[in-house]
Protein backbone atom coordinates (compact mmCIF):
# COMPACT_ATOMS: atom_id res chain seq x y z
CA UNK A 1 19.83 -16.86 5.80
CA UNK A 2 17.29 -15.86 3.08
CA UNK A 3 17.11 -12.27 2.04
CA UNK A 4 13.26 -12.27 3.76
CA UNK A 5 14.51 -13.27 6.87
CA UNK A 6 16.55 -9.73 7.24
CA UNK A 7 13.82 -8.04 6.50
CA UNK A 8 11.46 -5.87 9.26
CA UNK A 9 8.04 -5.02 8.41
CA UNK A 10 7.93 -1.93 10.85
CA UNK A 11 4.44 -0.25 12.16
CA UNK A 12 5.53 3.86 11.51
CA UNK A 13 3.56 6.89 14.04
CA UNK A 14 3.79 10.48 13.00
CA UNK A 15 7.37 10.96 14.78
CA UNK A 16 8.55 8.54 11.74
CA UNK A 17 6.73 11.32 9.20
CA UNK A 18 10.07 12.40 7.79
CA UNK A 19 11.23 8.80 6.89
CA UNK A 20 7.79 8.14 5.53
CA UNK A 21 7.88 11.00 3.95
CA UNK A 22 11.01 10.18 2.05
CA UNK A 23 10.03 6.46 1.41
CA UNK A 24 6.70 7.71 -0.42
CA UNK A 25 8.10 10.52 -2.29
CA UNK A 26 10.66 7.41 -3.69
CA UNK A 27 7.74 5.91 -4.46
CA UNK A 28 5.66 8.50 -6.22
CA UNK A 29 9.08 8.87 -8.65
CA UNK A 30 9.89 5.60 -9.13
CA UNK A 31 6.55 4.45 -9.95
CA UNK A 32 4.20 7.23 -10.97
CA UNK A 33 2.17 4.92 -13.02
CA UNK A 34 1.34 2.71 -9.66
CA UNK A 35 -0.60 5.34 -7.73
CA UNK A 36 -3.97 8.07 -8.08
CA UNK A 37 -1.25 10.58 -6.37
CA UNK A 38 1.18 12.10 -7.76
CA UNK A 39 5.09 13.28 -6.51
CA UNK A 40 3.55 16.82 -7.62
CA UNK A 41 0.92 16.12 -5.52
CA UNK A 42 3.27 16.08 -2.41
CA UNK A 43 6.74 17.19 -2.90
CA UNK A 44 6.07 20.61 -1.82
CA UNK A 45 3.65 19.43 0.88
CA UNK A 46 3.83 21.45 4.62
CA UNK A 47 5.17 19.06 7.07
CA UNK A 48 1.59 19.41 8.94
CA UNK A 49 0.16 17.66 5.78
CA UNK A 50 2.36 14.60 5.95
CA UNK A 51 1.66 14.10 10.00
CA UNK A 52 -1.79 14.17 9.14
CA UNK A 53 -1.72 10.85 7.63
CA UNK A 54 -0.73 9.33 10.54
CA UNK A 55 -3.32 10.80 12.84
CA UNK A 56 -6.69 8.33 12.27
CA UNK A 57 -6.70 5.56 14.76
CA UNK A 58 -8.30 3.46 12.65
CA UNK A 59 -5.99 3.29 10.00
CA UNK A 60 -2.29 2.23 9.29
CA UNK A 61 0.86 2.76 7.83
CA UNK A 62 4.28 -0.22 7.35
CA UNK A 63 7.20 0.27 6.56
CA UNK A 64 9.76 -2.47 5.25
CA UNK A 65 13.19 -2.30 6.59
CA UNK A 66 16.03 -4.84 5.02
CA UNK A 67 19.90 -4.18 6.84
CA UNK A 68 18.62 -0.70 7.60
CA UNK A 69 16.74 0.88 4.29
CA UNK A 70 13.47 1.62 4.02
CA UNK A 71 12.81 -0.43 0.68
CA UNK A 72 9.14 -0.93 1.03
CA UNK A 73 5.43 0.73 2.53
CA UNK A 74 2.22 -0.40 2.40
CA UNK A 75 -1.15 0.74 4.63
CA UNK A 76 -4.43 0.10 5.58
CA UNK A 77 -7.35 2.21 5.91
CA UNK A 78 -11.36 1.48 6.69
CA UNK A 79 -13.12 1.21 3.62
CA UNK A 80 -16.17 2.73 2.12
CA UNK A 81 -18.15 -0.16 2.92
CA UNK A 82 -19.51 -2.19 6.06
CA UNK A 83 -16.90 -4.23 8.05
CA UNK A 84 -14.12 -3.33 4.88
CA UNK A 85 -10.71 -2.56 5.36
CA UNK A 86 -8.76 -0.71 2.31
CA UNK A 87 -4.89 -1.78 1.35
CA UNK A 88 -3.40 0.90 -0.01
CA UNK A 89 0.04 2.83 -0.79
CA UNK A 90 1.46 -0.52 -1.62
CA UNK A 91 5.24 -0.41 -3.07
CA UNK A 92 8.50 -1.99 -2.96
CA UNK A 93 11.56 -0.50 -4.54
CA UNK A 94 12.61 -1.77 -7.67
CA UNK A 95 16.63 -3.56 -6.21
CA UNK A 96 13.62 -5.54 -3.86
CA UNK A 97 11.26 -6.78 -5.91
CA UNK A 98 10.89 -10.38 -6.23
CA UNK A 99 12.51 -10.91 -2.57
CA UNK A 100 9.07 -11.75 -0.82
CA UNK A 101 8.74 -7.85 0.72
CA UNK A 102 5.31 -7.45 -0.81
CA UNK A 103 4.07 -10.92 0.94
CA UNK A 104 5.49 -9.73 3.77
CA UNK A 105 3.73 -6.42 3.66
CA UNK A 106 0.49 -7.35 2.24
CA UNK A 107 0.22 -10.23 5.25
CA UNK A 108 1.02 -7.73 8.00
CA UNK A 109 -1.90 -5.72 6.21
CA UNK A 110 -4.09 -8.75 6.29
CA UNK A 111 -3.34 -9.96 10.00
CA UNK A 112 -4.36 -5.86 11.16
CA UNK A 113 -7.27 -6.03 8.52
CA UNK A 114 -8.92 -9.11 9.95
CA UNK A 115 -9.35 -7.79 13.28
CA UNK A 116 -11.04 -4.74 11.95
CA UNK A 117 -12.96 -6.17 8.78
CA UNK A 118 -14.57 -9.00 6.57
CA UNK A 119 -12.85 -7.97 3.57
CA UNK A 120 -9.53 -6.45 2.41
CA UNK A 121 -10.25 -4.49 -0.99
CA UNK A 122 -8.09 -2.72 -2.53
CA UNK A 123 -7.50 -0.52 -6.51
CA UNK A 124 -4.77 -0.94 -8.66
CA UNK A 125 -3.96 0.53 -12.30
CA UNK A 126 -4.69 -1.89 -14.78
CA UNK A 127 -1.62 -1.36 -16.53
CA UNK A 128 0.27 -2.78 -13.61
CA UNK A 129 0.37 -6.77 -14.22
CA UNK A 130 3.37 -6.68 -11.62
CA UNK A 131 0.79 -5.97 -8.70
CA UNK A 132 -2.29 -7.60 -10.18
CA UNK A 133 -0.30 -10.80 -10.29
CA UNK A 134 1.48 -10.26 -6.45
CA UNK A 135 -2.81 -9.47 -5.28
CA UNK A 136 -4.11 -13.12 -7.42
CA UNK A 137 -1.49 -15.02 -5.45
CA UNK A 138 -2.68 -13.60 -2.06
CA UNK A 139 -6.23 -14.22 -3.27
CA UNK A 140 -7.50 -11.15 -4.05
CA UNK A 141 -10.31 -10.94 -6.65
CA UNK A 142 -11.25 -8.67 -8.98
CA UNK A 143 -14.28 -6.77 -8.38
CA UNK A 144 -17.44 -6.32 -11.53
CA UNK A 145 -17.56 -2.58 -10.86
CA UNK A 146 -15.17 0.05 -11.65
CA UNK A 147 -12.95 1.55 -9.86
CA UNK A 148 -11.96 5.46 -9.56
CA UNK A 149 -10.91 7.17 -12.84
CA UNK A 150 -7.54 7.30 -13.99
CA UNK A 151 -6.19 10.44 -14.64
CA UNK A 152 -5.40 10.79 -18.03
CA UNK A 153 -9.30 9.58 -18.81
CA UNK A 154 -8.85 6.11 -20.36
CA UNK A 155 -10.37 3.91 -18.05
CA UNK A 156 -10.89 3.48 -14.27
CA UNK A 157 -8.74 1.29 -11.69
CA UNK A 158 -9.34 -2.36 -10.85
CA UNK A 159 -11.12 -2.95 -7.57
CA UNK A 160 -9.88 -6.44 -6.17
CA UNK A 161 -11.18 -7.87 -2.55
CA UNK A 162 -10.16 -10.91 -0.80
CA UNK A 163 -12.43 -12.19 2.13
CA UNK A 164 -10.75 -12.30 5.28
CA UNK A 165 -13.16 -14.70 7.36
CA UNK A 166 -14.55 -12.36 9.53
């Protein structure tokens, strides 16, 4: 048995806040450099805040599960333009990189997305080759525009979009 094939990709609701919760906040530590939030953004955030995410119909949030642990999230959201669906909040912990957990969550993203859209976009720091690399094998492209800001002021994300046939 491969190490994929033990792995869950798991759709989470607002009663799953407090594991969510706990899985981003990992995230936002581990990987501060990966994400326009910040852990000081949220550690100290009301529980009412967190359940919030979960509340838009439109949108959602994944969870991977391997032999019990919550070692990976990713989401989707509608975009700022027509008929486009957003990835975002994409990470896997560090012990499960390389295992095929972010294929598996960026194609449960996709399958959801192309129900809803004709394009999955998504941003991503440019100093993270890691990502930019796992997005180019899924065929995501990089868009000619800029994306939001980074915060320290040297440069902006990298949109990428991959067409979904719809």
């Amino acid at each position: 048995m491969t190490l994929l094939a033990m792995v869950s990709i798991i759709v989470v609701t607002e009663d799953d806040w407090s594991a969510w919760k706990s899985l981003r906040l990992r995230a936002l530590q581990e990987a501060p450099y990966a994400f326009r939030s910040t852990y000081d953004d949220w550690k100290d955030a009301p529980e009412e805040r967190w359940r919030q995410r979960f509340r838009n119909p439109e949108s959602l949030e994944i969870v991977a599960d391997r032999n019990g642990s919550l070692v990976g999230l990713a989401g989707g959201t509608p975009g700022e333009r027509p008929r486009t669906v957003e990835l975002v909040s994409m990470w896997v912990e560090p012990s499960a990189r390389g295992t095929g957990i972010v294929d598996a969550l960026i194609a449960a993203v996709e399958r959801w997305a192309s129900i809803r859209a004709a394009e999955l976009w998504l941003a991503v720091m440019p100093t993270n080759g890691r990502a930019i690399a796992a997005y180019s094998r899924h065929g995501f492209t990089r868009v000619n525009e800029p994306g939001e800001p980074l915060r320290d002021g040297s440069g902006h994300e990298i949109l990428m979009k991959k067409s979904l046939g719809g």
